[in-house]
C-alpha atoms as a PDB file:
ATOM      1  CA  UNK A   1       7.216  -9.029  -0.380  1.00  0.00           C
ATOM      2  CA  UNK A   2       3.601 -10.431  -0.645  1.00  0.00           C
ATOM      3  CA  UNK A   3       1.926  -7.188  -0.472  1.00  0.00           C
ATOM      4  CA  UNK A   4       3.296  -6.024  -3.605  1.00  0.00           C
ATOM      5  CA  UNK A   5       1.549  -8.628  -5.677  1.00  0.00           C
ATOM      6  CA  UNK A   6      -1.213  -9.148  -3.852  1.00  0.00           C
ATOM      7  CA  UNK A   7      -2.172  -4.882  -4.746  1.00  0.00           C
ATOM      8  CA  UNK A   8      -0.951  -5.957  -8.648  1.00  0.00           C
ATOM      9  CA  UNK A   9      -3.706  -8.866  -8.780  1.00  0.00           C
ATOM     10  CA  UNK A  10      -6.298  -6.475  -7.118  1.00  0.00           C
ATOM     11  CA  UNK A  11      -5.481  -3.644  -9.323  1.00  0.00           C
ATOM     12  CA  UNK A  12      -6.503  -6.283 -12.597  1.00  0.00           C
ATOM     13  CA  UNK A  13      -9.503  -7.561 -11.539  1.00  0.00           C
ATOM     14  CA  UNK A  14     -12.821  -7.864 -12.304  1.00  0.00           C
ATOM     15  CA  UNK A  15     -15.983  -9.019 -11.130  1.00  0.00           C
ATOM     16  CA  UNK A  16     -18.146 -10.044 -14.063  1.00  0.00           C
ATOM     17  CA  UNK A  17     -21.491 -11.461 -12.465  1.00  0.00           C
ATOM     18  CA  UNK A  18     -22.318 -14.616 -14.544  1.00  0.00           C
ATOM     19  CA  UNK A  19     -18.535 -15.647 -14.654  1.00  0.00           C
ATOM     20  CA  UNK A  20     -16.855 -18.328 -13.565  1.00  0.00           C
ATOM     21  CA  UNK A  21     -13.898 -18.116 -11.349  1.00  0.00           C
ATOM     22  CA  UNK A  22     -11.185 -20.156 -10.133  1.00  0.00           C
ATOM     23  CA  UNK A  23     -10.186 -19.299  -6.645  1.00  0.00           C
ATOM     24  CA  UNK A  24      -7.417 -19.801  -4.024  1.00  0.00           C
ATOM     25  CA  UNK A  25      -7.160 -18.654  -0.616  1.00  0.00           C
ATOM     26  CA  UNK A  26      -3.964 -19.518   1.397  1.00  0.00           C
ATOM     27  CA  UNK A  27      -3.986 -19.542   5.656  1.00  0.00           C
ATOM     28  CA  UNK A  28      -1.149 -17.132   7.340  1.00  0.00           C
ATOM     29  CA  UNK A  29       1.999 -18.688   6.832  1.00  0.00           C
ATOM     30  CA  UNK A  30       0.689 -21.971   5.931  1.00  0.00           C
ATOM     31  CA  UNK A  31      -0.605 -23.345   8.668  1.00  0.00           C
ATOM     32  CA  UNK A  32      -2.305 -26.699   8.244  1.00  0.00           C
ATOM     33  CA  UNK A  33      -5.733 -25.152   9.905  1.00  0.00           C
ATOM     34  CA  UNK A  34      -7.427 -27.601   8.241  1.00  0.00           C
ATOM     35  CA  UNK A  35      -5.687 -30.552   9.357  1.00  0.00           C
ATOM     36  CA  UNK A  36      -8.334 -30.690  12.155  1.00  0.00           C
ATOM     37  CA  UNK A  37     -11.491 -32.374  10.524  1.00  0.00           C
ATOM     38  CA  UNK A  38     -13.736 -29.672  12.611  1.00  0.00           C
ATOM     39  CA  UNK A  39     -12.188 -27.168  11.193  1.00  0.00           C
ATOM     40  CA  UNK A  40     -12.050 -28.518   7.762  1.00  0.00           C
ATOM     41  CA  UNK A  41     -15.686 -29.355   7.880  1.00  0.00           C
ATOM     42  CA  UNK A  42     -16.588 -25.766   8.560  1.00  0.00           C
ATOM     43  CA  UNK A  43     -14.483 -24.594   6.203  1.00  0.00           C
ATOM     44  CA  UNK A  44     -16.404 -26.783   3.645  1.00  0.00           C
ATOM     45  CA  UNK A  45     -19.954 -25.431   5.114  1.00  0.00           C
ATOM     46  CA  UNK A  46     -18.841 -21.830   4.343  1.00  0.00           C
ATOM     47  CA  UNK A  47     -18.996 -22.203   1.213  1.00  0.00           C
ATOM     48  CA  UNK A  48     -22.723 -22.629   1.345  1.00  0.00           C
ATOM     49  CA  UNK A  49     -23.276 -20.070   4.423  1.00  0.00           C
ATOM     50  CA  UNK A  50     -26.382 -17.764   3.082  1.00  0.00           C
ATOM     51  CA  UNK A  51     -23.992 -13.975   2.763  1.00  0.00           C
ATOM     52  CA  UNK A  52     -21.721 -16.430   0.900  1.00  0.00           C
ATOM     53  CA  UNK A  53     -24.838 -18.037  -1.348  1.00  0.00           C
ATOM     54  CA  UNK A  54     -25.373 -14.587  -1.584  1.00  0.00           C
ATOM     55  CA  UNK A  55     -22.566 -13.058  -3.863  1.00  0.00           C
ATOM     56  CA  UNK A  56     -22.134 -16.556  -5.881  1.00  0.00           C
ATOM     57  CA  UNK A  57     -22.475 -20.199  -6.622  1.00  0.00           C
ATOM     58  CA  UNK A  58     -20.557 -22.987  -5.612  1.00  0.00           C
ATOM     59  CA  UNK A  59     -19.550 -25.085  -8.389  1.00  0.00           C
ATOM     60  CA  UNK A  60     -16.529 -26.855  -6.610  1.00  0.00           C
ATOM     61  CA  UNK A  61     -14.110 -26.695  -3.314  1.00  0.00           C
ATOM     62  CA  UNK A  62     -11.392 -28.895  -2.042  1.00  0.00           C
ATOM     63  CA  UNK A  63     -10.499 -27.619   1.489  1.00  0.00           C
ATOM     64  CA  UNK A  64      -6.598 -28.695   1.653  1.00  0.00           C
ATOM     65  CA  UNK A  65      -4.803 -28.447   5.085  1.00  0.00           C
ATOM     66  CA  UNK A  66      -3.569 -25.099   4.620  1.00  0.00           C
ATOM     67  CA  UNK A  67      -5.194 -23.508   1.696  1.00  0.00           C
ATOM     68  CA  UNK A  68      -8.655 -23.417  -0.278  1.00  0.00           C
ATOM     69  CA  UNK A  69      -9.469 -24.084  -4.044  1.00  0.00           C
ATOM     70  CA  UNK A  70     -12.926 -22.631  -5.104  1.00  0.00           C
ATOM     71  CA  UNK A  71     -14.533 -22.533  -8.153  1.00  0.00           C
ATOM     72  CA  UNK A  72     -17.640 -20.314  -8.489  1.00  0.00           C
ATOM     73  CA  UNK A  73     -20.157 -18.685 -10.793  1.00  0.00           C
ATOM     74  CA  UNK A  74     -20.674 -14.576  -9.155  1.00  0.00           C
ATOM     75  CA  UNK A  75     -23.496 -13.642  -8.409  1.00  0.00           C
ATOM     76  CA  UNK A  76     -22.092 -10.032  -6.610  1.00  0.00           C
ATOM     77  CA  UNK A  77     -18.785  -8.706  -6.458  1.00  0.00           C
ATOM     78  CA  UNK A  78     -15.589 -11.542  -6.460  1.00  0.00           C
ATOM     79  CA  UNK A  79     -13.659  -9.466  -3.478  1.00  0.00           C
ATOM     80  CA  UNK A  80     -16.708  -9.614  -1.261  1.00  0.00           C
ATOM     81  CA  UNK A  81     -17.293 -13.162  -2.216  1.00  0.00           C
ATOM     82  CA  UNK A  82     -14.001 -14.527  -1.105  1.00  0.00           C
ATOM     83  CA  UNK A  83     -14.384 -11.476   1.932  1.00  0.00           C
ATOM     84  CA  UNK A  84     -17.742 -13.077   3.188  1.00  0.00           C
ATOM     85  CA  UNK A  85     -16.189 -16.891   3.015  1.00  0.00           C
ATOM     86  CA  UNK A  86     -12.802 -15.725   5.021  1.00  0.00           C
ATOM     87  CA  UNK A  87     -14.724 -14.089   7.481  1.00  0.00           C
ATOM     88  CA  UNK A  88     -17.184 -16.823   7.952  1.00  0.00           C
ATOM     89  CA  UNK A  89     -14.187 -19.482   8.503  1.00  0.00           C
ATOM     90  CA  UNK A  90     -12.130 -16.869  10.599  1.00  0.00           C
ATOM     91  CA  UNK A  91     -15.271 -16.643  12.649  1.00  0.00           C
ATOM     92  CA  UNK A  92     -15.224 -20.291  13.795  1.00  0.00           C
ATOM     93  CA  UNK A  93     -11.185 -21.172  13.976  1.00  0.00           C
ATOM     94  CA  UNK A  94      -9.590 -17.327  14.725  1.00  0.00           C
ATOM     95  CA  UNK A  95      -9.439 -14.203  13.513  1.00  0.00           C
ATOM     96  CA  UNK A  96      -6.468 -13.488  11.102  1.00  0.00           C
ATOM     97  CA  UNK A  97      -5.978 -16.737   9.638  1.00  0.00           C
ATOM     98  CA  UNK A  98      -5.773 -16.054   6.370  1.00  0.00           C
ATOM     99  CA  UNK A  99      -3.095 -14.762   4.765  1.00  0.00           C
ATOM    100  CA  UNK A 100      -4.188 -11.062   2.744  1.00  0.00           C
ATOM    101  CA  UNK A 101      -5.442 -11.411  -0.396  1.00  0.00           C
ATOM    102  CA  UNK A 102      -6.315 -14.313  -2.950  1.00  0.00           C
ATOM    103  CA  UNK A 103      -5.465 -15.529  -6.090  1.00  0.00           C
ATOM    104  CA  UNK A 104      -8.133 -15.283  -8.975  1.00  0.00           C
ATOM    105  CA  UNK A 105      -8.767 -16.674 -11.972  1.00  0.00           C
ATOM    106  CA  UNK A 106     -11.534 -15.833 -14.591  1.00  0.00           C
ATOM    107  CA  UNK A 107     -12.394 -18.927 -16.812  1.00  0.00           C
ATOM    108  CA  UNK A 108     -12.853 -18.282 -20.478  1.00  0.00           C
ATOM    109  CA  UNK A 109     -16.201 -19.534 -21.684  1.00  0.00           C
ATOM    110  CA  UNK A 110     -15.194 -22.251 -24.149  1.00  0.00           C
ATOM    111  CA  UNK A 111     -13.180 -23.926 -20.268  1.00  0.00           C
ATOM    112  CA  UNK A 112     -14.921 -26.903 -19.856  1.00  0.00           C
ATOM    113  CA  UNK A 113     -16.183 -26.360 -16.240  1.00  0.00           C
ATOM    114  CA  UNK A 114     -16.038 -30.046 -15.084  1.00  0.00           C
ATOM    115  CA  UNK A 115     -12.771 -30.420 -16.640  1.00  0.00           C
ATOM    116  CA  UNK A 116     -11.820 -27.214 -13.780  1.00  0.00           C
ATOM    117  CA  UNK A 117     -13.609 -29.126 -11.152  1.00  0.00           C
ATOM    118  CA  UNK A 118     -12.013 -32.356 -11.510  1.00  0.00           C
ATOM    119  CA  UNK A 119      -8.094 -31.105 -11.306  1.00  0.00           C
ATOM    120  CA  UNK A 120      -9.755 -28.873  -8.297  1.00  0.00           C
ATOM    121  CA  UNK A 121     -11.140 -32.128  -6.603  1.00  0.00           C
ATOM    122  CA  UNK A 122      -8.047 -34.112  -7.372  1.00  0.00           C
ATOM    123  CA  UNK A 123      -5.660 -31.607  -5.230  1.00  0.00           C
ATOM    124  CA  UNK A 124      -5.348 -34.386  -2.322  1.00  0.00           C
ATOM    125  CA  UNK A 125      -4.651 -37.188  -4.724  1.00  0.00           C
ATOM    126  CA  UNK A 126      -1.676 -34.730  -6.150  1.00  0.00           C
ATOM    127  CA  UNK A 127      -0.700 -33.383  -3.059  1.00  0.00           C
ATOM    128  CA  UNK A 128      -0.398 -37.401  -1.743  1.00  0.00           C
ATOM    129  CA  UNK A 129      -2.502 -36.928   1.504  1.00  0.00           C
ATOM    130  CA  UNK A 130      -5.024 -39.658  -0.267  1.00  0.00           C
ATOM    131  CA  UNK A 131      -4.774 -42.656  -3.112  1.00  0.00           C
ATOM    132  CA  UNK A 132      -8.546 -42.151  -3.512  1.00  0.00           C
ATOM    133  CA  UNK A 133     -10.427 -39.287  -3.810  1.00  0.00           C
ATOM    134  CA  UNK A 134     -13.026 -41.365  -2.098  1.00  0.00           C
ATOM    135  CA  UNK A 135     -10.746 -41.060   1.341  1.00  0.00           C
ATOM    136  CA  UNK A 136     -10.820 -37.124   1.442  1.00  0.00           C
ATOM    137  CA  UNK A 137     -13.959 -35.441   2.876  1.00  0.00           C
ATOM    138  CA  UNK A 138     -13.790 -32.509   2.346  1.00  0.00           C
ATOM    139  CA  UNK A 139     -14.503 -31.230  -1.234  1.00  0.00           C
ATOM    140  CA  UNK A 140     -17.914 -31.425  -3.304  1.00  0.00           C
ATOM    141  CA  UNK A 141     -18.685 -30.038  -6.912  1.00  0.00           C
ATOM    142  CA  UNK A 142     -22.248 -29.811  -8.190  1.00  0.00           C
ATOM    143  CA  UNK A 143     -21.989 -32.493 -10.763  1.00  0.00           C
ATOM    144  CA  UNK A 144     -22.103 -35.491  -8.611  1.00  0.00           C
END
């Protein structure tokens, strides 16, 4: 049942260096992973690992127990972006933790940017795991 759309969102995208994109990565079946604060600490230091630095720019992350919101600018090609960050985290908790595939989003140029990377940040004050964002460690966004 996931495969199907997973191929559909592959078969429409695009990797437009220069872009912006609005990212989500989910872990296999949900599992709060990132529940443990080692594991959501390297999960937040991916982001900034240099084959990661290499294919784009980090605007934004919030690292949620069980799934990832990214926003970046590409550099290289999106699928080996979000590739290189998987494998990086997959490297350090285990092998086959995410589930296949992402969700993508290219931002139009007139999106305001920090606008995107404040409803990213504010994830854990939705999701109720935190009252203030000041309590939840692990996200950062370049405009602080």
């Amino acid at each position: 049942m996931d495969l199907p759309r997973s191929h559909a969102l592959r078969k429409g995208r695009r990797s437009i260096p220069g872009y912006c994109y609005l990212i989500t990565v989910v872990t296999k079946e949900r599992f709060p992973w990132f529940s443990d604060f080692e594991y959501a600490a390297m999960a937040c230091r991916s982001f900034y690992s240099d084959s990661v630095v290499a294919q784009s720019d980090t605007l934004a992350h919030v690292v949620m127990p069980d799934h990832v919101h990214w926003l970046l600018q590409l550099k290289g090609e999106l699928s080996e972006a979000v590739r290189l960050y998987k494998a990086s985290v997959s490297l350090e908790v285990k092998p086959g933790m995410w589930q296949r595939g992402f969700h993508d989003r290219a931002l139009r140029s007139d999106e305001d940017l920090r606008q995107v990377a404040r409803y990213i940040v504010a994830n854990p004050l939705r999701a109720g795991l935190v009252e203030d964002i000041g309590q939840y460690p692990y996200w950062n966004a370049v405009w602080l």
